[in-house]
PDB file of N, CA and C in Angstrom:
ATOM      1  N   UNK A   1     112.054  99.716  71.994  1.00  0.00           N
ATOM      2  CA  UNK A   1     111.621 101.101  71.911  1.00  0.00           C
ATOM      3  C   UNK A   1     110.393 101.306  72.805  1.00  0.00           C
ATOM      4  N   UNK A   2     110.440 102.531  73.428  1.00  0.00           N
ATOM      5  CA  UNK A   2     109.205 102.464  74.178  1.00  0.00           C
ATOM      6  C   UNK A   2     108.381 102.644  73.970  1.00  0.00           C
ATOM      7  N   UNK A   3     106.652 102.767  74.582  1.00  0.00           N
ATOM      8  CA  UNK A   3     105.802 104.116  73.929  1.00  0.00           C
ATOM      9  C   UNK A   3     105.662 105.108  74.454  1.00  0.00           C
ATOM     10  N   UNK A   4     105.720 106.624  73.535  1.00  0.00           N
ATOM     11  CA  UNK A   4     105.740 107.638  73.779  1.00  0.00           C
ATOM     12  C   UNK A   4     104.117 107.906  73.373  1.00  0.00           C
ATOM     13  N   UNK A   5     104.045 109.022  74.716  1.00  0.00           N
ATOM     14  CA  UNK A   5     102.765 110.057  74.965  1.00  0.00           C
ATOM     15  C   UNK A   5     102.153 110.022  72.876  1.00  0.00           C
ATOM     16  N   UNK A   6     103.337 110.864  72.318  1.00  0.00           N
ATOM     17  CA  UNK A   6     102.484 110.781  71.008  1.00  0.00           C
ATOM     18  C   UNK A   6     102.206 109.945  70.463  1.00  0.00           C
ATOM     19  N   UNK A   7     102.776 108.318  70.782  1.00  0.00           N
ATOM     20  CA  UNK A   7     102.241 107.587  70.071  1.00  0.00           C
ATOM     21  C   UNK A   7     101.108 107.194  70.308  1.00  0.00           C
ATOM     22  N   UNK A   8     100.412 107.627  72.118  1.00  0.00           N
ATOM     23  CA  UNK A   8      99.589 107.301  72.436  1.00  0.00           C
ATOM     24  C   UNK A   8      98.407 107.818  71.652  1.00  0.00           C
ATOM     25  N   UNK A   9      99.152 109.199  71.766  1.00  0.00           N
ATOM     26  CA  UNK A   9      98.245 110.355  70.599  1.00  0.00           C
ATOM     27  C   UNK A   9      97.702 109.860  69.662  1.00  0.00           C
ATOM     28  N   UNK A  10      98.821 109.050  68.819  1.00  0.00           N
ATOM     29  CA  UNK A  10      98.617 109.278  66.495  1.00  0.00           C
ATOM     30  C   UNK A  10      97.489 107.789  67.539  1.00  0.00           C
ATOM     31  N   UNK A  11      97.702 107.095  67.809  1.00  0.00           N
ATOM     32  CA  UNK A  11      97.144 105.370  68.382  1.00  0.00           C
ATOM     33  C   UNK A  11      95.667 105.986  68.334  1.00  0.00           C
ATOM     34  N   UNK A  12      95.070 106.846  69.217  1.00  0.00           N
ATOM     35  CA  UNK A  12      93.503 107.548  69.579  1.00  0.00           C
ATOM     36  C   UNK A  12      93.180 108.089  67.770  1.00  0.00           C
ATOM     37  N   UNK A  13      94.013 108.896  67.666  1.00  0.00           N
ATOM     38  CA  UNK A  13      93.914 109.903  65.951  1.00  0.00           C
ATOM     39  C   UNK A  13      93.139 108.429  64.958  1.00  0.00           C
ATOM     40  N   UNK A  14      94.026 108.119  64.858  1.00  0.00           N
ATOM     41  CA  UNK A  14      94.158 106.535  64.271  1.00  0.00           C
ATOM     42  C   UNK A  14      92.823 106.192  64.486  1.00  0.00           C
ATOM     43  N   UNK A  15      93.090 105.370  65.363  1.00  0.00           N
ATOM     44  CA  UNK A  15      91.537 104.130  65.759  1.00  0.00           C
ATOM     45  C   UNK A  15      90.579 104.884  65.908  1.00  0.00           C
ATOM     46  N   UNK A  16      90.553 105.734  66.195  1.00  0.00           N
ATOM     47  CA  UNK A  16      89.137 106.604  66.980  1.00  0.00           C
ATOM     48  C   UNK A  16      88.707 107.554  65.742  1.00  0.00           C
ATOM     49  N   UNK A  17      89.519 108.085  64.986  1.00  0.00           N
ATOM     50  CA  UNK A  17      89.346 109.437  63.977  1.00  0.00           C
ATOM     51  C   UNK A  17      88.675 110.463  64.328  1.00  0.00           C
ATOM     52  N   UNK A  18      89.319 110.853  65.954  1.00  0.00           N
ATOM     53  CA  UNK A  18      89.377 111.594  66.710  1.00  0.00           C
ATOM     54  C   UNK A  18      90.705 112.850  66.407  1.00  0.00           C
ATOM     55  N   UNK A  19      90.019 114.097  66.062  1.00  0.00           N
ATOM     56  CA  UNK A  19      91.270 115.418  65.064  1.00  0.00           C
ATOM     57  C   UNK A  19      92.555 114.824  66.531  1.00  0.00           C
ATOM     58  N   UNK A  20      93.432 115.073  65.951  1.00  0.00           N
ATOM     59  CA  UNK A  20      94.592 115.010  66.498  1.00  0.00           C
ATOM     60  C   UNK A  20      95.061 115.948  67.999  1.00  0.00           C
ATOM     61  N   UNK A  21      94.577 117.289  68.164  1.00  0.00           N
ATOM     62  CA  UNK A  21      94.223 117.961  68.734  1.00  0.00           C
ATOM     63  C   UNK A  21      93.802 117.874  69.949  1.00  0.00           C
ATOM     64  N   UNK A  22      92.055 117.311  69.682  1.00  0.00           N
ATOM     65  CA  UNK A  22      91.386 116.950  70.506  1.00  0.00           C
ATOM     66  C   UNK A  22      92.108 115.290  71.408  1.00  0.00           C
ATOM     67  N   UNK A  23      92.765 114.246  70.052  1.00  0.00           N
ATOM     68  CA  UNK A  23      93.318 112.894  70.802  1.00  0.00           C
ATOM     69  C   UNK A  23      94.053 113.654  71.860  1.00  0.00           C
ATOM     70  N   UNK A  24      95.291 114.377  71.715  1.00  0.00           N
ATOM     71  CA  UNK A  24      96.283 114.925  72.230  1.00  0.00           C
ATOM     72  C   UNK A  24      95.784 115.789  73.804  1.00  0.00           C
ATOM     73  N   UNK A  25      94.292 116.108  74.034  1.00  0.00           N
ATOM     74  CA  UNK A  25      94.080 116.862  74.798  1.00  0.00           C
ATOM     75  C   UNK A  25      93.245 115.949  76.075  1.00  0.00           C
ATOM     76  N   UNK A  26      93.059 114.647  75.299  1.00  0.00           N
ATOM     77  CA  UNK A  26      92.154 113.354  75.885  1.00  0.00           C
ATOM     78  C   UNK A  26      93.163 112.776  76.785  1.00  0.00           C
ATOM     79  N   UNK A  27      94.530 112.460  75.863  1.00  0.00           N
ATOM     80  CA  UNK A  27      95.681 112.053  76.939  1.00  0.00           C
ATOM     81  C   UNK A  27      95.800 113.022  78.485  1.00  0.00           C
ATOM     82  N   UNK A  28      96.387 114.449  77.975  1.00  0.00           N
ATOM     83  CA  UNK A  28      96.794 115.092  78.944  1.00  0.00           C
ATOM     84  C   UNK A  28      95.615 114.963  79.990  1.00  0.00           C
ATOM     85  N   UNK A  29      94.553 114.370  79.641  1.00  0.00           N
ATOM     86  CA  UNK A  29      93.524 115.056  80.663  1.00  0.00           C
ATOM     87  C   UNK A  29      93.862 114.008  81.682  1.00  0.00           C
ATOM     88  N   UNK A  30      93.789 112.257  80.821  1.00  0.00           N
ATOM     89  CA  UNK A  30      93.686 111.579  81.449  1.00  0.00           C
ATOM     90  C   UNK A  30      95.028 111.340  82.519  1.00  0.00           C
ATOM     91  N   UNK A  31      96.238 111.632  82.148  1.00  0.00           N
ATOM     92  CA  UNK A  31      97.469 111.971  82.722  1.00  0.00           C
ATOM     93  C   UNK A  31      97.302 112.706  83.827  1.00  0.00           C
ATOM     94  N   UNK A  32      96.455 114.084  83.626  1.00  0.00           N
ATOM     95  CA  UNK A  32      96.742 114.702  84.809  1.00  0.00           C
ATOM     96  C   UNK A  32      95.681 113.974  85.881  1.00  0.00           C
ATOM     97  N   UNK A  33      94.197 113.452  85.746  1.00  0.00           N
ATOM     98  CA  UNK A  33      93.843 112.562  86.451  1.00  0.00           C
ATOM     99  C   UNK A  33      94.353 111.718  87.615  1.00  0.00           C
ATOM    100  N   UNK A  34      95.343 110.884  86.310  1.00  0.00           N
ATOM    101  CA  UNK A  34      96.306 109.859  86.964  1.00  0.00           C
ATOM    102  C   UNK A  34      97.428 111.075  88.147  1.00  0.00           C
ATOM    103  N   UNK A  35      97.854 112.056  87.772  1.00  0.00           N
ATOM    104  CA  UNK A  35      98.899 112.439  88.609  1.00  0.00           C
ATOM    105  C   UNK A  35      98.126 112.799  89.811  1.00  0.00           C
ATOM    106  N   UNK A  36      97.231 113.640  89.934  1.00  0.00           N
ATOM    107  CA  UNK A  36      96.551 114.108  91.129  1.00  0.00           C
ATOM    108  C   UNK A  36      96.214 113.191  91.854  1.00  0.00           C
ATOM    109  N   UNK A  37      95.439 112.334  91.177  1.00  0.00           N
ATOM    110  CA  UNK A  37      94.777 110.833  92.388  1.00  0.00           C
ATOM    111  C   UNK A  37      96.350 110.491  93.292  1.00  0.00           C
ATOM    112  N   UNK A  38      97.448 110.330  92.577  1.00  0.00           N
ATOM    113  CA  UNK A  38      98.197 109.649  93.115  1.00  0.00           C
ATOM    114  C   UNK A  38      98.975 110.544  94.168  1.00  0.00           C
ATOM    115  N   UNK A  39      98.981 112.198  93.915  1.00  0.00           N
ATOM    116  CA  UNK A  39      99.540 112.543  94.462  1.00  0.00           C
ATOM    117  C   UNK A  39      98.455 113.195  95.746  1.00  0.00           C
ATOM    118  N   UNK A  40      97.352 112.520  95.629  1.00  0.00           N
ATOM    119  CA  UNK A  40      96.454 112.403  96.953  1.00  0.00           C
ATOM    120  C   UNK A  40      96.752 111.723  97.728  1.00  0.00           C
ATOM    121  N   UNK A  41      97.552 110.226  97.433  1.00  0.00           N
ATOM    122  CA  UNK A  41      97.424 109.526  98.096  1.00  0.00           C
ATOM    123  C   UNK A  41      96.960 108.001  97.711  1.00  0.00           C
ATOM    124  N   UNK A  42      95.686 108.342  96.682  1.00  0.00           N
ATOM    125  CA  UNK A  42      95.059 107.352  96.723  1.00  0.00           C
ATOM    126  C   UNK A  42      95.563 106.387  95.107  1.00  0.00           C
ATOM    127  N   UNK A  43      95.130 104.629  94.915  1.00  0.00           N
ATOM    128  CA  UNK A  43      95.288 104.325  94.392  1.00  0.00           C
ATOM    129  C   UNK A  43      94.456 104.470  93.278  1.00  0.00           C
ATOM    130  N   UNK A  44      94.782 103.726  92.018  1.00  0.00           N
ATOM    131  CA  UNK A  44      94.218 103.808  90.809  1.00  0.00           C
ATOM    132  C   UNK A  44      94.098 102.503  90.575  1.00  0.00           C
ATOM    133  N   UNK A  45      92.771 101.703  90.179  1.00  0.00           N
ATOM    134  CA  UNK A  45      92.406 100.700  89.718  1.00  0.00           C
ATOM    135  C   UNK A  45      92.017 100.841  88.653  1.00  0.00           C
ATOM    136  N   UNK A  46      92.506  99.782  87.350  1.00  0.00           N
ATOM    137  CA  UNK A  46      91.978  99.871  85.820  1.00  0.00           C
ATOM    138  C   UNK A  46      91.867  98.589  85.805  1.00  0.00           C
ATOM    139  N   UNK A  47      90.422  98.325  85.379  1.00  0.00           N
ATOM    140  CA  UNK A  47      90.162  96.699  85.319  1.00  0.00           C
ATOM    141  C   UNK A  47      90.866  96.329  84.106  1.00  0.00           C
ATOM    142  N   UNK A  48      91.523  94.636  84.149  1.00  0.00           N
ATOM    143  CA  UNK A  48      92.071  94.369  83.091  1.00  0.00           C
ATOM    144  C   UNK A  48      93.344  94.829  82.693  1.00  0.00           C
ATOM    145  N   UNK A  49      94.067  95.876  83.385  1.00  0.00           N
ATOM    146  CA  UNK A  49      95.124  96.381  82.951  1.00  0.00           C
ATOM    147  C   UNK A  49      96.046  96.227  84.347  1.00  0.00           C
ATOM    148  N   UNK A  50      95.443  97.067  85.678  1.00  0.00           N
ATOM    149  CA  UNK A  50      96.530  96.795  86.769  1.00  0.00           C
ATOM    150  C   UNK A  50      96.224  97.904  87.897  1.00  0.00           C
ATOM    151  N   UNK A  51      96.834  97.960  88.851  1.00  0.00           N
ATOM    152  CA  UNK A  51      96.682  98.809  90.374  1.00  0.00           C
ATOM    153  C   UNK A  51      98.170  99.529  90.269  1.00  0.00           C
ATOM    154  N   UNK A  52      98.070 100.784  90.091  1.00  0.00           N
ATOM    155  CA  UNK A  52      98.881 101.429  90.724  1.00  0.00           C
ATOM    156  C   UNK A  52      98.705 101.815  92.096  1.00  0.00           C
ATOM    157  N   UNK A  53      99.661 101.564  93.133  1.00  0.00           N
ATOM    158  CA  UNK A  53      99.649 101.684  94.611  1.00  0.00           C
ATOM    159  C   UNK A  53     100.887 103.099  95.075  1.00  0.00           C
ATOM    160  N   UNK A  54     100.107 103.940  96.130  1.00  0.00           N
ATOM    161  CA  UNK A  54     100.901 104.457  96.363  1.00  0.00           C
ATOM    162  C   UNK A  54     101.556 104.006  98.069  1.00  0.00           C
ATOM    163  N   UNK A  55     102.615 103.742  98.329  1.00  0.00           N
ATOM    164  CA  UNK A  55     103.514 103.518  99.459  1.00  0.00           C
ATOM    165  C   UNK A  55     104.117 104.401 100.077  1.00  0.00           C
ATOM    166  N   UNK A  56     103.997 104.312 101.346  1.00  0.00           N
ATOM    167  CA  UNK A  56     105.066 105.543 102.305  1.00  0.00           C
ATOM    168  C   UNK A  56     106.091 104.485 102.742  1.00  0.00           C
ATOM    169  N   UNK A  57     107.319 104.922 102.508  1.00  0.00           N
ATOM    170  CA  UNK A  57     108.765 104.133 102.380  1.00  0.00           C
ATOM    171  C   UNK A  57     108.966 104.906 104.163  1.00  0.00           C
ATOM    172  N   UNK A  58     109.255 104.763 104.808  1.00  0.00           N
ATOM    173  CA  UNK A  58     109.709 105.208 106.349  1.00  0.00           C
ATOM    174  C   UNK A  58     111.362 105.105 106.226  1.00  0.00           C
ATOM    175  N   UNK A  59     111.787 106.762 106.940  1.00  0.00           N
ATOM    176  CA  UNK A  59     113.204 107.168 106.945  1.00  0.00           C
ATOM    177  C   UNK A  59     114.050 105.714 107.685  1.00  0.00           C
ATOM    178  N   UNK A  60     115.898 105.641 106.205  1.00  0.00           N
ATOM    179  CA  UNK A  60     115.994 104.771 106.956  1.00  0.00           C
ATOM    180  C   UNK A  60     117.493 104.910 106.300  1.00  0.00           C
ATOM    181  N   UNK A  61     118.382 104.243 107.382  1.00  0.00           N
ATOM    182  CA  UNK A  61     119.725 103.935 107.148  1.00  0.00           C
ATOM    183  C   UNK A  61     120.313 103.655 106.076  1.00  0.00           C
ATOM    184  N   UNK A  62     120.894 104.375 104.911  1.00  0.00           N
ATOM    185  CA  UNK A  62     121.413 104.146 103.504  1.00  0.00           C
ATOM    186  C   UNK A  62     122.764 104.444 103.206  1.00  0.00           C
ATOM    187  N   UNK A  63     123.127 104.431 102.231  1.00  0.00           N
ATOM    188  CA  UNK A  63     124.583 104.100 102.063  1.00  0.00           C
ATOM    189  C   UNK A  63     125.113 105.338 100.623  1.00  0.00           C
ATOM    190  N   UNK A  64     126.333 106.131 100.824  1.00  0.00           N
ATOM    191  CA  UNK A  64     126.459 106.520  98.870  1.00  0.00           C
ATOM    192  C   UNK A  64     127.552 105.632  98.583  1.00  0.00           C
ATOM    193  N   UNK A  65     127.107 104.645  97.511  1.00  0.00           N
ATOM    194  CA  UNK A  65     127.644 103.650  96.710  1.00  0.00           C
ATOM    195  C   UNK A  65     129.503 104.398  96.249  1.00  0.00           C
ATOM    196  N   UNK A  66     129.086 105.889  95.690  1.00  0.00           N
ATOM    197  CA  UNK A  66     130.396 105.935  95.527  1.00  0.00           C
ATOM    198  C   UNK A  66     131.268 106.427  97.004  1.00  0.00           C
ATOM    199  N   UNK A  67     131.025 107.106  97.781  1.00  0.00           N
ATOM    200  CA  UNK A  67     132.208 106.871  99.223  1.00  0.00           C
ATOM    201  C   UNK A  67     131.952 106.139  99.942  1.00  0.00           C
ATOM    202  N   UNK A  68     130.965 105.653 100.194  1.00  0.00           N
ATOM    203  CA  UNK A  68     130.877 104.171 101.337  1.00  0.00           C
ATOM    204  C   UNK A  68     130.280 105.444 102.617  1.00  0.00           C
ATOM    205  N   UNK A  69     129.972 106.149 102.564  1.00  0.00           N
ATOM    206  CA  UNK A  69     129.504 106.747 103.668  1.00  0.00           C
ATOM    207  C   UNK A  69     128.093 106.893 103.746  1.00  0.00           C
ATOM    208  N   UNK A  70     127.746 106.437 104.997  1.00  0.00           N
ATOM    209  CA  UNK A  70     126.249 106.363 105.571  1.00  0.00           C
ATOM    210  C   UNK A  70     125.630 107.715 105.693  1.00  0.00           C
ATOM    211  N   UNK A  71     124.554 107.225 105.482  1.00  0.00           N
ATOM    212  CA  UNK A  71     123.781 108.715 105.706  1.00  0.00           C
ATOM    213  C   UNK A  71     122.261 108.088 105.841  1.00  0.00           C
ATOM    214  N   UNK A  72     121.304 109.093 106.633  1.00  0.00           N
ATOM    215  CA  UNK A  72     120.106 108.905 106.603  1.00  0.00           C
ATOM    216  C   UNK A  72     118.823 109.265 104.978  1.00  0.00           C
ATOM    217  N   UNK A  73     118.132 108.280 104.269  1.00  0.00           N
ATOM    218  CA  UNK A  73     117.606 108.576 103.684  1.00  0.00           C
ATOM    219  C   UNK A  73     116.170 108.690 104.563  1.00  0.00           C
ATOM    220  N   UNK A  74     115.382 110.064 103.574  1.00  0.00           N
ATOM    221  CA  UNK A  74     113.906 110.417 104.179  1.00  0.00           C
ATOM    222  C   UNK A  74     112.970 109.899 103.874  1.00  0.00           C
ATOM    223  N   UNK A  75     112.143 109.701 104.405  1.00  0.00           N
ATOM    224  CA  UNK A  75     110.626 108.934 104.501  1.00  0.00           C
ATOM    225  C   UNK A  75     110.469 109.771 102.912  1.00  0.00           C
ATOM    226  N   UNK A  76     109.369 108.850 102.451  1.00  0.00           N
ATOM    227  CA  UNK A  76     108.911 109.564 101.608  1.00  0.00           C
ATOM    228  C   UNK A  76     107.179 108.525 100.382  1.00  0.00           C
ATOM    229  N   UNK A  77     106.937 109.015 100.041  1.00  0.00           N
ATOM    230  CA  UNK A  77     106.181 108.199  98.858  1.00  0.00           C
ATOM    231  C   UNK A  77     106.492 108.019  97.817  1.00  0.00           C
ATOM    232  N   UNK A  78     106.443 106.387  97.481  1.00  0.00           N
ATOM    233  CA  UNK A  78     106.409 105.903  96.097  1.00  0.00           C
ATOM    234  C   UNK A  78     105.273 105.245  95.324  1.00  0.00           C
ATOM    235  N   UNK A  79     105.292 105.155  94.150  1.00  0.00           N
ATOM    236  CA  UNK A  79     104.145 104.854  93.324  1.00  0.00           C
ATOM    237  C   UNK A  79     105.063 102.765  92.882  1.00  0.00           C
ATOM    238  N   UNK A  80     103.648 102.028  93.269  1.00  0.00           N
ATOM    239  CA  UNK A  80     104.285 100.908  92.428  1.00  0.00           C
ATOM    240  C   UNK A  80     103.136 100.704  92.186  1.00  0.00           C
ATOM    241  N   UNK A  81     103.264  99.483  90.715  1.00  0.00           N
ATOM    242  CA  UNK A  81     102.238  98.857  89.552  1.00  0.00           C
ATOM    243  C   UNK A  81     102.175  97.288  89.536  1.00  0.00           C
ATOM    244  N   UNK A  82     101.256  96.967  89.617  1.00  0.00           N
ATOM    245  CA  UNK A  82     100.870  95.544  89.934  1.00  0.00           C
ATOM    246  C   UNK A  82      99.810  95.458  88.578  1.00  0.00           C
ATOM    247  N   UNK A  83     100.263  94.557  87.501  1.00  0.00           N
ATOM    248  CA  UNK A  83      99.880  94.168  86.990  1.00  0.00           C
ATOM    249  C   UNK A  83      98.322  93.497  86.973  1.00  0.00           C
ATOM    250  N   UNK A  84      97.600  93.326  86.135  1.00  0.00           N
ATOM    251  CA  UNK A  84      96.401  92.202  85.956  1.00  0.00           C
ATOM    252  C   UNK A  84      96.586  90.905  85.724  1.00  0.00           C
ATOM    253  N   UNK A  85      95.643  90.031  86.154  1.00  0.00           N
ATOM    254  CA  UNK A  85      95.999  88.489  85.437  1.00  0.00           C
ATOM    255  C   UNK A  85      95.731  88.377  83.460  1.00  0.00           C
ATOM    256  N   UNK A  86      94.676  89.392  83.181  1.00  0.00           N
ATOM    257  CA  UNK A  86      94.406  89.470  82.114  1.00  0.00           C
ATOM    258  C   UNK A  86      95.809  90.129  81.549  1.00  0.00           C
ATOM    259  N   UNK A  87      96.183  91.263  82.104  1.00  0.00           N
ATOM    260  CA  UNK A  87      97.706  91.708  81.607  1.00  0.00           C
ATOM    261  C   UNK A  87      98.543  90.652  80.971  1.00  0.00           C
ATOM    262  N   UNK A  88      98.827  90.416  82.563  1.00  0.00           N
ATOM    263  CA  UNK A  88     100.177  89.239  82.527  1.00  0.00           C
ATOM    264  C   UNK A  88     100.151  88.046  81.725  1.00  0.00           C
ATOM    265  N   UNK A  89      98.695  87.551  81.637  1.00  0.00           N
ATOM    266  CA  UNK A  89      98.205  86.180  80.422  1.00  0.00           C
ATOM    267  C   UNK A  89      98.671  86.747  79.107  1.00  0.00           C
ATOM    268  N   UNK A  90      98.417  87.921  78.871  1.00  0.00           N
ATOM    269  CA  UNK A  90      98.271  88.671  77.371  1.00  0.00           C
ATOM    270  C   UNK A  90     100.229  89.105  76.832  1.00  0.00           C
ATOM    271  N   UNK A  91     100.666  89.313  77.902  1.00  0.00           N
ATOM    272  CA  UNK A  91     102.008  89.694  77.979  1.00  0.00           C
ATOM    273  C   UNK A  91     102.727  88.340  77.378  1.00  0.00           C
ATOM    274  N   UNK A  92     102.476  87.458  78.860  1.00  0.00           N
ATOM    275  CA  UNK A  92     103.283  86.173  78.505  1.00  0.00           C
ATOM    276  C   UNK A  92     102.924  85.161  76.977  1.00  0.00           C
ATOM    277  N   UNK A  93     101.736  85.750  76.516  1.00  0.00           N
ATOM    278  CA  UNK A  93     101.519  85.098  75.533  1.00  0.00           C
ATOM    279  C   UNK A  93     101.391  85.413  74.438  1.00  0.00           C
ATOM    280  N   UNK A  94     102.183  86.508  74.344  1.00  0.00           N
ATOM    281  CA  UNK A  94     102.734  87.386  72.939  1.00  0.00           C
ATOM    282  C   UNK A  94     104.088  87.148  73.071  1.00  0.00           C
ATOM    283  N   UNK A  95     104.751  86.649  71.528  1.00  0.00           N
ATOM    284  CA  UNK A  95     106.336  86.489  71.552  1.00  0.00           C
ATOM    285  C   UNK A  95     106.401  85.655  71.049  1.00  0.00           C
TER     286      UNK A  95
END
């Protein structure tokens, strides 16, 4: 199961005993943060947790799986996540 935004929510409500409201308005803020930086351009570093990177993919020769016919895909930007060593220690060593 995954986690959802509200669980991030009741998680702040919870630990923090921060009104529900206000948890709920702490997320969105920090969300929209995260969306703008990235859709600047620039990356996001969180110590201990990981680097989100943003990449320009350059237009390039692709395929549609269902007719077999080629076509050009467009340049464009993607977001990838690179983990922490503290992450990945904490990950691999739960289970």
């Amino acid at each position: 199961m995954a986690l959802t935004k509200e669980d991030i929510v009741s998680s702040i409500y919870n630990e923090l005993e921060i009104p529900k409201k206000r948890s709920a308005e702490v997320v969105e803020s920090l969300l929209e943060i995260i969306k703008k930086t990235l859709s600047n351009g620039e990356d996001i570093l969180i110590s201990g947790f990981g680097k989100f990177c943003v990449k320009s993919k350059k237009e390039r020769r692709g395929r549609n799986p269902a007719t077999g016919e080629h076509l050009m895909l467009r340049s464009r930007r993607v977001v990838t996540f690179r983990c922490s060593g503290v992450l990945r220690d904490k990950v691999n060593s739960s289970g």
